[in-house]
C-alpha atoms as a PDB file:
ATOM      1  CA  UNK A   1      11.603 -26.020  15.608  1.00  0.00           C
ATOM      2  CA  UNK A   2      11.277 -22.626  17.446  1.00  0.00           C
ATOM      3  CA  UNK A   3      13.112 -19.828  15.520  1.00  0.00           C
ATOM      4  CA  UNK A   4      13.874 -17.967  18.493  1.00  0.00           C
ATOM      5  CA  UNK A   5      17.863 -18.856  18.352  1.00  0.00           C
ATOM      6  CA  UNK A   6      18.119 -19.654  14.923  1.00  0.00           C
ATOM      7  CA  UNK A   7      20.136 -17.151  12.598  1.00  0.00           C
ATOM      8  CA  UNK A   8      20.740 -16.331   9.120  1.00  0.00           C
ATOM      9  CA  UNK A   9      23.981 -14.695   7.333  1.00  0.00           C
ATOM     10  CA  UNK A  10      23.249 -13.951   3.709  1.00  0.00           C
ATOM     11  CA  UNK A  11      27.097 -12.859   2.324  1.00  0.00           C
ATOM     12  CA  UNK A  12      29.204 -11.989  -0.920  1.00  0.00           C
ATOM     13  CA  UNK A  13      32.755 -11.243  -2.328  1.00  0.00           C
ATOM     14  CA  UNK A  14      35.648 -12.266  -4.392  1.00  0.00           C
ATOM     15  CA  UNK A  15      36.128 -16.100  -4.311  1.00  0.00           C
ATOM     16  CA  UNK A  16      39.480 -17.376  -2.071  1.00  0.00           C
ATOM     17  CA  UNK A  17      40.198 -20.951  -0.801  1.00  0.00           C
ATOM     18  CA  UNK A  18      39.058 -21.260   2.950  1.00  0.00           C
ATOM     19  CA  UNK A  19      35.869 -19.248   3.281  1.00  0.00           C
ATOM     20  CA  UNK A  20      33.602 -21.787   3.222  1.00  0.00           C
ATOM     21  CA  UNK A  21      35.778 -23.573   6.638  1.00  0.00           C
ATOM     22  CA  UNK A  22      36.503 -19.643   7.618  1.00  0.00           C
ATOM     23  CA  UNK A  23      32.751 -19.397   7.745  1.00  0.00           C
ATOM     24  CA  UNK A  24      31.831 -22.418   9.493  1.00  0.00           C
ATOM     25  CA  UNK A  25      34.282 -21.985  11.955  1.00  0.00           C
ATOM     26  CA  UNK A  26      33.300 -18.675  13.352  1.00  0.00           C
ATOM     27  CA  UNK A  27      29.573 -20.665  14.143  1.00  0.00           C
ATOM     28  CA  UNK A  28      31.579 -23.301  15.703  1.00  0.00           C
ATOM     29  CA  UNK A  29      33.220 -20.921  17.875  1.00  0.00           C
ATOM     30  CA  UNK A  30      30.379 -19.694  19.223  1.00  0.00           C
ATOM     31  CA  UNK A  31      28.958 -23.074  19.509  1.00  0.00           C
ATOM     32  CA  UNK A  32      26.547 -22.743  17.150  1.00  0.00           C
ATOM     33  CA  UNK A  33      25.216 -25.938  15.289  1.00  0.00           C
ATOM     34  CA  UNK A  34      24.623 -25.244  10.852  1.00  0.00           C
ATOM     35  CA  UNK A  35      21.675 -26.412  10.249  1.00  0.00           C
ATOM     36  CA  UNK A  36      21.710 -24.943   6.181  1.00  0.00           C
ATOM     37  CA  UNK A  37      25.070 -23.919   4.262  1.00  0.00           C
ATOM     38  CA  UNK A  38      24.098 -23.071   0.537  1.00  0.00           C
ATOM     39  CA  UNK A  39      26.678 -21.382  -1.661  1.00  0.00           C
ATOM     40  CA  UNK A  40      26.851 -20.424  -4.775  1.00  0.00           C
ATOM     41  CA  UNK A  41      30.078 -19.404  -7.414  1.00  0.00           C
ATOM     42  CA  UNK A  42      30.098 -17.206 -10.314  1.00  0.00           C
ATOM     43  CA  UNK A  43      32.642 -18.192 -12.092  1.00  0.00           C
ATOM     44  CA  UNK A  44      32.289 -15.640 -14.848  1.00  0.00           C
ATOM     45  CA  UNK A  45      32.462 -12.676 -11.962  1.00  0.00           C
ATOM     46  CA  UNK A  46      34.390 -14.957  -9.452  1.00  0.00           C
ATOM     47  CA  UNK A  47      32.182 -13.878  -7.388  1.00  0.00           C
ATOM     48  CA  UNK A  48      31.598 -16.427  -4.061  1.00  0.00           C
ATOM     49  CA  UNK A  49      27.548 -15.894  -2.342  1.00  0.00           C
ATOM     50  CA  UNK A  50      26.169 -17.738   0.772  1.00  0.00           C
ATOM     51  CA  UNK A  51      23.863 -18.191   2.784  1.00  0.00           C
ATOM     52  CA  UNK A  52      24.174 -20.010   6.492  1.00  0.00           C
ATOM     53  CA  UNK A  53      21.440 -21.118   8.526  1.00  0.00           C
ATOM     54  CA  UNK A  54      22.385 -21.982  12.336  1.00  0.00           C
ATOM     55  CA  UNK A  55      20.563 -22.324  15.994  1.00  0.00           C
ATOM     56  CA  UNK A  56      22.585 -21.337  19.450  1.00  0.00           C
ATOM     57  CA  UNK A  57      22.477 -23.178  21.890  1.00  0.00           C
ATOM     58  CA  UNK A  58      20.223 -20.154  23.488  1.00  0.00           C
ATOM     59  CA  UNK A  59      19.421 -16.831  22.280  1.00  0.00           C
ATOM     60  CA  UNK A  60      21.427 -14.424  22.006  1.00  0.00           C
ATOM     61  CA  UNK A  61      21.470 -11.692  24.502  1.00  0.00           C
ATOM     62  CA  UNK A  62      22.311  -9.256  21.884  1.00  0.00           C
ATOM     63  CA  UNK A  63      21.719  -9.514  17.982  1.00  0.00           C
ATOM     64  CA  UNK A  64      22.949  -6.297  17.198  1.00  0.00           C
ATOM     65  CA  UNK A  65      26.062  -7.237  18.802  1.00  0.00           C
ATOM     66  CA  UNK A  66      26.422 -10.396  16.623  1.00  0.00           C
ATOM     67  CA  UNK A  67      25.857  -9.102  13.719  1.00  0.00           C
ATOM     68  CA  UNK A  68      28.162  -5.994  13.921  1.00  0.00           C
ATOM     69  CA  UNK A  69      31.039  -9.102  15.086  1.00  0.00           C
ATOM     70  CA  UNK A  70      29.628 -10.975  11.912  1.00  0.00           C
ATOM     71  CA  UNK A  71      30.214  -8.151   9.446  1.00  0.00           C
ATOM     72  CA  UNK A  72      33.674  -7.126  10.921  1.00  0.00           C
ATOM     73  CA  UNK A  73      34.972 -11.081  11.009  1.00  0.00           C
ATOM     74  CA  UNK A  74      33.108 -11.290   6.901  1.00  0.00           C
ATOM     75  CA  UNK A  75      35.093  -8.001   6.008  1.00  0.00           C
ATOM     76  CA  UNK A  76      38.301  -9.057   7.117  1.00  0.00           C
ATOM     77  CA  UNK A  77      37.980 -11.963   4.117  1.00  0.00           C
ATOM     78  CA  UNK A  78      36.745  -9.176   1.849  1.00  0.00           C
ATOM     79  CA  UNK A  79      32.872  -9.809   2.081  1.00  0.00           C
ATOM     80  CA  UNK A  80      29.974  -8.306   2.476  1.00  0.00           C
ATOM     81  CA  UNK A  81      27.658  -9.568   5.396  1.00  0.00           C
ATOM     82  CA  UNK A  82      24.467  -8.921   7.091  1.00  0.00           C
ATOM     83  CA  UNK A  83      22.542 -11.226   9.830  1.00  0.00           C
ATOM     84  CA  UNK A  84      19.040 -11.678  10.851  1.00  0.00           C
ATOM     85  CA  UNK A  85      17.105 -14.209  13.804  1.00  0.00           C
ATOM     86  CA  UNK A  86      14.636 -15.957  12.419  1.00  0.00           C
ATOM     87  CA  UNK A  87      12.659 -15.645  15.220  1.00  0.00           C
ATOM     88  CA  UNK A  88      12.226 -11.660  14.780  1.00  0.00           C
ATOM     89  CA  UNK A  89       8.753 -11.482  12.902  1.00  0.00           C
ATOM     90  CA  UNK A  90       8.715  -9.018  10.896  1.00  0.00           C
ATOM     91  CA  UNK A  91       5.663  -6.157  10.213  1.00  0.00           C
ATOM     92  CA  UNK A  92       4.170  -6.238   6.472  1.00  0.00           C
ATOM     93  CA  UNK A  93       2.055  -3.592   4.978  1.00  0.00           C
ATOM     94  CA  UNK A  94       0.303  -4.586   2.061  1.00  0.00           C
ATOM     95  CA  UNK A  95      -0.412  -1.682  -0.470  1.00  0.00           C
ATOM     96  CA  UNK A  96      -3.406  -2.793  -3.376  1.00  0.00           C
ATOM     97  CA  UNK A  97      -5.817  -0.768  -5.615  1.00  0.00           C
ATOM     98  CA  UNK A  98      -9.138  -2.371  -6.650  1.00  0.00           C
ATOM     99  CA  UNK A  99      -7.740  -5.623  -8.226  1.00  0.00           C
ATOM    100  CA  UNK A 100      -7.577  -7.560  -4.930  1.00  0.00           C
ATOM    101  CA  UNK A 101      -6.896 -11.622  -5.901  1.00  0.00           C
ATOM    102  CA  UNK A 102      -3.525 -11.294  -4.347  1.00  0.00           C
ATOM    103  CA  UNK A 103      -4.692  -9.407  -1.025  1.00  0.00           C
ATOM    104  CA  UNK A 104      -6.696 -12.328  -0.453  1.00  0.00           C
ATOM    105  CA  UNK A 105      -4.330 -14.792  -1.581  1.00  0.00           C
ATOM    106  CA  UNK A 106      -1.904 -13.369   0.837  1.00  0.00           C
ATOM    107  CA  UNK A 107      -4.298 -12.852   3.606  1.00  0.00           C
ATOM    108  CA  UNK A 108      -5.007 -16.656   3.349  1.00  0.00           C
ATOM    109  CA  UNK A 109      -1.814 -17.798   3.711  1.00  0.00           C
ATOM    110  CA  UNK A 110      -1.304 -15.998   6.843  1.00  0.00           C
ATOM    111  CA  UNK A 111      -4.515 -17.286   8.150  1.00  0.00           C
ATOM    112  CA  UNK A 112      -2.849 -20.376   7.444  1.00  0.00           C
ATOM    113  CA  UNK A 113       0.099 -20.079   8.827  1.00  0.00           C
ATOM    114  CA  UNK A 114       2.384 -20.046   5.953  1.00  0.00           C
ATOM    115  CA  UNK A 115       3.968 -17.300   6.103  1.00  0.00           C
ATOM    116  CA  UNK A 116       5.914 -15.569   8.980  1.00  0.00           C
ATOM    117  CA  UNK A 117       5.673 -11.839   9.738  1.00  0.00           C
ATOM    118  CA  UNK A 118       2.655 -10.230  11.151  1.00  0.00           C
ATOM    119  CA  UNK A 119      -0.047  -8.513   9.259  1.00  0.00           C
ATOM    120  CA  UNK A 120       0.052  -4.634  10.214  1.00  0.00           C
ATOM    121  CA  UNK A 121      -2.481  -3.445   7.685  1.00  0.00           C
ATOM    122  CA  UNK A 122      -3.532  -2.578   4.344  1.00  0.00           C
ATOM    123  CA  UNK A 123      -3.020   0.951   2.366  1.00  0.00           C
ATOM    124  CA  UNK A 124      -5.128   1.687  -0.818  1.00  0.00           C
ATOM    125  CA  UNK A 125      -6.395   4.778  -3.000  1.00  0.00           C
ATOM    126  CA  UNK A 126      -9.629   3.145  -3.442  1.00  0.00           C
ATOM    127  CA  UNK A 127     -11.960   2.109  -1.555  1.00  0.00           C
ATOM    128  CA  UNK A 128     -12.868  -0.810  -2.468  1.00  0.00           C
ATOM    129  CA  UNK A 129     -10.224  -3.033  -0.816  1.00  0.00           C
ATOM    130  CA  UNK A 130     -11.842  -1.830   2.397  1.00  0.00           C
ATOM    131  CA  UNK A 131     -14.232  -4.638   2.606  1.00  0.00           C
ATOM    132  CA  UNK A 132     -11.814  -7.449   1.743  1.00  0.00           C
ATOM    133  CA  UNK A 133      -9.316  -6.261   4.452  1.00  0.00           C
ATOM    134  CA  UNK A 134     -12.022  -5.995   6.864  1.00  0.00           C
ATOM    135  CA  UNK A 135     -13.070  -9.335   6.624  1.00  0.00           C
ATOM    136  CA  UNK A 136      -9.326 -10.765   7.501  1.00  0.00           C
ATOM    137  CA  UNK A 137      -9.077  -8.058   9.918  1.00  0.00           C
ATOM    138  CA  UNK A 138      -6.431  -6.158   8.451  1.00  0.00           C
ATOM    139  CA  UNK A 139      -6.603  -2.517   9.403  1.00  0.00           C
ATOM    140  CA  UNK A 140      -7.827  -0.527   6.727  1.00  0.00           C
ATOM    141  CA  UNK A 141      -6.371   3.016   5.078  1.00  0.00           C
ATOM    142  CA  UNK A 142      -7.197   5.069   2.770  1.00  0.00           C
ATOM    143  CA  UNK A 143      -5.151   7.197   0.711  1.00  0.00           C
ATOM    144  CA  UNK A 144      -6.565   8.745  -2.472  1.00  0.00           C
ATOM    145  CA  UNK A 145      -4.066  10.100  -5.212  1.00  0.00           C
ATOM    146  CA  UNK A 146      -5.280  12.463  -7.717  1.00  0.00           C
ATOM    147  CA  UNK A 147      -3.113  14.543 -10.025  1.00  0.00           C
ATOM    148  CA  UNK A 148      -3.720  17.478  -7.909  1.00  0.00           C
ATOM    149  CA  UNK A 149      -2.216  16.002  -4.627  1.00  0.00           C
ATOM    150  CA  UNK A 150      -0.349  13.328  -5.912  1.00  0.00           C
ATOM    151  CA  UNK A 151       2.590  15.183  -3.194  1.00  0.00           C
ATOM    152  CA  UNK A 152      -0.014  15.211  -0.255  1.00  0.00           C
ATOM    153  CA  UNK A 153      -0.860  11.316  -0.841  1.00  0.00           C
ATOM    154  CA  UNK A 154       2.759  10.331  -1.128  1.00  0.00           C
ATOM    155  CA  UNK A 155       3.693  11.816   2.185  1.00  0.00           C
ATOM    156  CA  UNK A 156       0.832  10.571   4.142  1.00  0.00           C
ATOM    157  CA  UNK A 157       1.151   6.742   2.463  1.00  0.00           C
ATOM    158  CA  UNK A 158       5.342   7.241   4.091  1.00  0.00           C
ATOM    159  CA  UNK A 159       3.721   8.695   7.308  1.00  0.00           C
ATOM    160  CA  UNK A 160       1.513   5.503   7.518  1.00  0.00           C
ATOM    161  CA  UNK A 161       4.351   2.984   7.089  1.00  0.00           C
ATOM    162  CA  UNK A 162       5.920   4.713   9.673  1.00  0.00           C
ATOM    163  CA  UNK A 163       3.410   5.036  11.952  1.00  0.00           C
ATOM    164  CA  UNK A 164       2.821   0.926  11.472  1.00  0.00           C
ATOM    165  CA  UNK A 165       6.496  -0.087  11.783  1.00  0.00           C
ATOM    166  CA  UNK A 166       6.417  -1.460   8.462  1.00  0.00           C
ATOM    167  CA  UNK A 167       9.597  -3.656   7.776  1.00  0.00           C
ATOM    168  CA  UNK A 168       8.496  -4.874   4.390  1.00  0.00           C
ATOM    169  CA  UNK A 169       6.011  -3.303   1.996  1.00  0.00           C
ATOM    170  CA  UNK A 170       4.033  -5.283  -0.217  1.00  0.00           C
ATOM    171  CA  UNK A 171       2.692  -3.833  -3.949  1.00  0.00           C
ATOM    172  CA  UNK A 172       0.030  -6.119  -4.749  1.00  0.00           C
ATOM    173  CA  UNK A 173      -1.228  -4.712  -7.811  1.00  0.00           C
ATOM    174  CA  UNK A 174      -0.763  -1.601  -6.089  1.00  0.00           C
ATOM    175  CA  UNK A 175      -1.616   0.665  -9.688  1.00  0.00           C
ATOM    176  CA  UNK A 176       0.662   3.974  -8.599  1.00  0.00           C
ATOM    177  CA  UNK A 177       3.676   4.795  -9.678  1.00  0.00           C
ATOM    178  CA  UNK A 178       6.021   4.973  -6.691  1.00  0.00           C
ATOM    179  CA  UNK A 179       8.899   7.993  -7.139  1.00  0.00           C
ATOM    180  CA  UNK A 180      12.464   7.700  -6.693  1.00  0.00           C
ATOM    181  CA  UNK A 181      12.053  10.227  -3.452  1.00  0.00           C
ATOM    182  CA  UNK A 182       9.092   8.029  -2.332  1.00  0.00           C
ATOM    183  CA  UNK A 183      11.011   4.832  -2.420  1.00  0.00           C
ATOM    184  CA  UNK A 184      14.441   6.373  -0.860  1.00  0.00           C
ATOM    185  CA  UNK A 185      12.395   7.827   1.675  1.00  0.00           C
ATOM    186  CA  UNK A 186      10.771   4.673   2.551  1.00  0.00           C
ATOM    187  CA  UNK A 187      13.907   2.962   3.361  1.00  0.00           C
ATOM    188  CA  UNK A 188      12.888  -0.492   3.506  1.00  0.00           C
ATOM    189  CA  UNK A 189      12.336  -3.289   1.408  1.00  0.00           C
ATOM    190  CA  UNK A 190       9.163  -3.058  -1.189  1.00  0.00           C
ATOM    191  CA  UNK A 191       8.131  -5.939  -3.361  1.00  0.00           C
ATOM    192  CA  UNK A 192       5.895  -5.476  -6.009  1.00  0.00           C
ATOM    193  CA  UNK A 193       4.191  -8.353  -8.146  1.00  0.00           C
ATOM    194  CA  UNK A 194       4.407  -7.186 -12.058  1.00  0.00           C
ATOM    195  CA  UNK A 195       2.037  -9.028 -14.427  1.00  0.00           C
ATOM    196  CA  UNK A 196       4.184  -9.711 -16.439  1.00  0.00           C
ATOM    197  CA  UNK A 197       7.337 -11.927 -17.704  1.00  0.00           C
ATOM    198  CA  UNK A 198       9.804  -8.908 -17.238  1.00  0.00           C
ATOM    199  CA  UNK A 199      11.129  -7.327 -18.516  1.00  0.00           C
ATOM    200  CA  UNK A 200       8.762  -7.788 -22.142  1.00  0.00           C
ATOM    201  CA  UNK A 201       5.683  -6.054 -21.715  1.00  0.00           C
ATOM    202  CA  UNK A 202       6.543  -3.707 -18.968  1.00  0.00           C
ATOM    203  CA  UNK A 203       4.593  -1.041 -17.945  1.00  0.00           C
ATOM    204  CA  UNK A 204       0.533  -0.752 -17.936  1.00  0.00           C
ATOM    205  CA  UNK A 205      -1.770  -3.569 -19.747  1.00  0.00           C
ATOM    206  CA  UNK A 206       0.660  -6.240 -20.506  1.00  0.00           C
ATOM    207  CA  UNK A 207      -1.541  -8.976 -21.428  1.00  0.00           C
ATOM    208  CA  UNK A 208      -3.565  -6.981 -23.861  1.00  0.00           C
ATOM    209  CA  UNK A 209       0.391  -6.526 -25.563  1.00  0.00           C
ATOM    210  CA  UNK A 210       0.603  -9.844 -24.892  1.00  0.00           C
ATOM    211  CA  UNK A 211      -2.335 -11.020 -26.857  1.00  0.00           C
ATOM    212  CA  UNK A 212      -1.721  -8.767 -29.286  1.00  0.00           C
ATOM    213  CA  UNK A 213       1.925  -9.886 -30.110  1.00  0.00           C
ATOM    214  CA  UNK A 214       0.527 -13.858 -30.015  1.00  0.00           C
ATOM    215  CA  UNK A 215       3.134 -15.214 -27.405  1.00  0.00           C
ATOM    216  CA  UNK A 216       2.701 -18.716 -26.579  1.00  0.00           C
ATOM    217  CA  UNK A 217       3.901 -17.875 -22.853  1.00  0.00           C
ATOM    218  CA  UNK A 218       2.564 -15.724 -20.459  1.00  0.00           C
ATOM    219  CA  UNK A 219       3.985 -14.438 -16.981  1.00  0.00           C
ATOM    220  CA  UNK A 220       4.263 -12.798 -13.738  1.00  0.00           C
ATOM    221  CA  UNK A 221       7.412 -11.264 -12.468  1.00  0.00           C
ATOM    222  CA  UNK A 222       7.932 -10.088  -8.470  1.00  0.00           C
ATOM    223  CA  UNK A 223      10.661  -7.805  -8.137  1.00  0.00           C
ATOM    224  CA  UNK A 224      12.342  -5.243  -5.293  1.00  0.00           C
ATOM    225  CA  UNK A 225      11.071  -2.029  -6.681  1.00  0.00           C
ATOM    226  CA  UNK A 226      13.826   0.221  -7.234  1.00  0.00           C
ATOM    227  CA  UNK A 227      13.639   4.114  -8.676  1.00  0.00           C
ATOM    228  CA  UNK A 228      14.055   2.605 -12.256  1.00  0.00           C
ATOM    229  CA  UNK A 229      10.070   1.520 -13.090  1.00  0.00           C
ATOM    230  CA  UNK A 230       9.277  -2.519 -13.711  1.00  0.00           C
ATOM    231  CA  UNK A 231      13.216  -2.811 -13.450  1.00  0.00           C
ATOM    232  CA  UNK A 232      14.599  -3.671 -10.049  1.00  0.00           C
ATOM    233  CA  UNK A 233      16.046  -6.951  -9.168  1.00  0.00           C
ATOM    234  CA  UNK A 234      14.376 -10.054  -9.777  1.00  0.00           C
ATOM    235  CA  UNK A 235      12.846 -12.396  -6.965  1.00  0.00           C
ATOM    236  CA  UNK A 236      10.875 -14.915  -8.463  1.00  0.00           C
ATOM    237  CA  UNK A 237       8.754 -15.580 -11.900  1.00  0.00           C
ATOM    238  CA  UNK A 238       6.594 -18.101 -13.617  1.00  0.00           C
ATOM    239  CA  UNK A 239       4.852 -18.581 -16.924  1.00  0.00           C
ATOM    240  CA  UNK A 240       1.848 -20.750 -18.417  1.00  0.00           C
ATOM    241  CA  UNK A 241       1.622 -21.623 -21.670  1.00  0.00           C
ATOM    242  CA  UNK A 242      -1.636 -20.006 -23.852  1.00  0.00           C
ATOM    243  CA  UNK A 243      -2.659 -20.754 -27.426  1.00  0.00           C
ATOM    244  CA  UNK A 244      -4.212 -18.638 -30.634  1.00  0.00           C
ATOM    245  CA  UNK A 245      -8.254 -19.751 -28.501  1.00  0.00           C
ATOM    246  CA  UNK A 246      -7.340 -17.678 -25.660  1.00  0.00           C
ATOM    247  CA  UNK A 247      -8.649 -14.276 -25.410  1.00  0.00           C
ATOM    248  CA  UNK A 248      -7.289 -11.564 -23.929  1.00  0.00           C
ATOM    249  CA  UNK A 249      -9.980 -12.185 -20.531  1.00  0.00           C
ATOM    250  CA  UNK A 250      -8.106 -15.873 -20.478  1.00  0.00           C
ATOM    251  CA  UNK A 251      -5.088 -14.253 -20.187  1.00  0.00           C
ATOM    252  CA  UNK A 252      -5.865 -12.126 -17.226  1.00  0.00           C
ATOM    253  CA  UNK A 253      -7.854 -15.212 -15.397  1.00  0.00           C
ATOM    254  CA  UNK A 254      -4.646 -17.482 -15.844  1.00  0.00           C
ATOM    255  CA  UNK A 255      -2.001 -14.690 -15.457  1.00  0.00           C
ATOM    256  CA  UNK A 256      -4.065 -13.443 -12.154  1.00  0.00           C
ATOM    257  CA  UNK A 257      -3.046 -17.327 -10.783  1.00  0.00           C
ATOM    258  CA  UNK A 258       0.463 -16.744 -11.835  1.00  0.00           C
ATOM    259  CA  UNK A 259       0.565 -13.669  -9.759  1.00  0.00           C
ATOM    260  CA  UNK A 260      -0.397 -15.110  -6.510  1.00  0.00           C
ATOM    261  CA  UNK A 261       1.964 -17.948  -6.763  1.00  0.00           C
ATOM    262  CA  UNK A 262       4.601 -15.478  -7.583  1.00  0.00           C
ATOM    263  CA  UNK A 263       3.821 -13.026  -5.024  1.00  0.00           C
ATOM    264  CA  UNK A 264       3.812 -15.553  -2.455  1.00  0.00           C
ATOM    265  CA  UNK A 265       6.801 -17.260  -2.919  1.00  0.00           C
ATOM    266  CA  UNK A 266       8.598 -14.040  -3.407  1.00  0.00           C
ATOM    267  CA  UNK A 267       8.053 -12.984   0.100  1.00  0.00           C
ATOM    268  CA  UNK A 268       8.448 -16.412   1.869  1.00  0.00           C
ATOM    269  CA  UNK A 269      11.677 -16.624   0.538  1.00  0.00           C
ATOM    270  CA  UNK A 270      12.154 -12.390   1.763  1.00  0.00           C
ATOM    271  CA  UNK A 271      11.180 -13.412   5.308  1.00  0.00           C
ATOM    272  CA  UNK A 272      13.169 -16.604   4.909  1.00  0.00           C
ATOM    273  CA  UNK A 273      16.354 -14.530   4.291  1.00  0.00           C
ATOM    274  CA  UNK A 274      16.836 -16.599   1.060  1.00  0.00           C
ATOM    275  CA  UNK A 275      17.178 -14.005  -1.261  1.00  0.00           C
ATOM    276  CA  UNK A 276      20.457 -12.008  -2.111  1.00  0.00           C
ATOM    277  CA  UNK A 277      20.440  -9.003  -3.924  1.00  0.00           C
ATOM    278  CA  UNK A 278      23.910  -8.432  -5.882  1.00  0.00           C
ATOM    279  CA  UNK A 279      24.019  -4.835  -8.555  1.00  0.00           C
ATOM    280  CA  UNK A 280      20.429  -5.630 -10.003  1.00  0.00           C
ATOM    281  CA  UNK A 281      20.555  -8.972  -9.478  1.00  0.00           C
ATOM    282  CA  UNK A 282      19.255 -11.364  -6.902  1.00  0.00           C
ATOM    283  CA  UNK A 283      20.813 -14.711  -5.587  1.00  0.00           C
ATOM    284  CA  UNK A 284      17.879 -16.882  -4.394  1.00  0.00           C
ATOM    285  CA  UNK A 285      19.162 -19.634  -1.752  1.00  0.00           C
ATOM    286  CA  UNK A 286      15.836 -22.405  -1.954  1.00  0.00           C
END
């Protein structure tokens, strides 16, 4: 089914009789058909989340348009709204250091087909990604942070997201720490893929602490990454279950698995506007 008419309203507020037929009705009006209504209740915050998935009957003129009318009509029943086509694709940057299994992972999948954006290029402070990127023909930059021009490197890495329209960045295993400033100034989504079952074992070398605690589980965590380190809201994770025989190089051979499955299903379900982010929480419509 071409995604060129097809739309999706991810919304949120207090819970009321009627907004589910309130909802519905404002598609029907426009004679729009639903092809997806998922919803969701809180009933400890009362809290009432959707998402709505719907084709026209041909594109509309105007998306701006409909989703400013969107908004207003969710705000007069005291939610919160916003409104994408599905047939936009959106531009991905994917930012890695010298561990590169989930570059090439992701790389893959587009090659495939899975997954719907386009590819806009790859940004690194090593080199060594270069090669890998090349051979998927992802445009390749370099950005090299040292201590000494950690403030130089920052602003050039925003000046290249800018310059390649990024909509979404992608930290895959991306080993800098991005600052508050940095990630206010980037003002768009960034996912990052944490090797870890956050929030234990946060922060650098998790599955040497892992090891060393003995846990029975291991896991990777993808997350929107937010000015608090390893702590913005949660997409997606997974674990796998080790024993006493595995060493610490088992761990990272299993966990680096975990990560790409994690990763990827993290930003499939971005691009599929399936994922809801409410205070530091996410809602994930699947």
């Amino acid at each position: 089914m071409s995604k060129s008419n097809t739309y999706v309203a991810l919304l949120y507020g207090a819970d009321q009789p009627g907004l589910v037929a309130k909802n519905a009705g404002w598609i029907h009006e426009r004679q729009g058909n639903i092809l997806h209504a998922d919803q969701h209740l809180d009933q400890s915050e009362g809290i009432f989340f959707q998402r709505l998935e719907w084709t026209m009957s041909a594109a509309a003129e105007d998306i701006g348009r409909m989703g400013s009318d969107f908004v207003s009509f969710a705000s007069g029943s005291g939610m919160r709204a916003e409104i994408a086509c599905l047939g936009r694709r959106p531009r991905v940057v994917i930012m890695v250091s010298k561990t590169d299994h989930c570059l090439h992972d992701l790389a893959l999948r587009w090659r495939a087909g899975e997954t719907r954006a386009d590819r806009v290029g790859v940004v690194s402070n090593h080199e060594d990604s270069a090669e890998v990127a090349g051979r998927y023909d992802l445009p390749f930059r370099l950005v090299p942070v040292a201590r000494d021009t950690e403030s130089e490197a920052e602003a050039r890495r925003l000046e290249l997201l800018n310059e390649m329209g990024a909509d979404l960045v992608m930290l895959a295993r991306y080993m800098q720490v991005l600052s508050p400033m940095k990630l206010q100034r980037i003002g768009r989504p960034v996912i990052n893929i944490h090797y870890s079952f956050l929030p234990a074992f946060a922060a650098g070398h998790p599955y040497h602490q892992a090891h060393a605690r003995g846990v029975k589980l291991i896991g990777a965590t993808a997350h929107y990454a937010t000015s608090d380190l390893d702590e913005g809201p949660i997409i997606h994770q997974d674990v796998c279950r080790v024993t006493h025989r595995h060493d610490v190089a088992d761990l990272i051979r299993m966990g680096k698995d975990l990560e790409e499955r994690v990763l990827a299903k993290a930003v499939m379900w971005h691009l599929d506007r399936r994922v809801l982010v409410f205070s530091n929480k996410t809602v994930g419509f699947e």
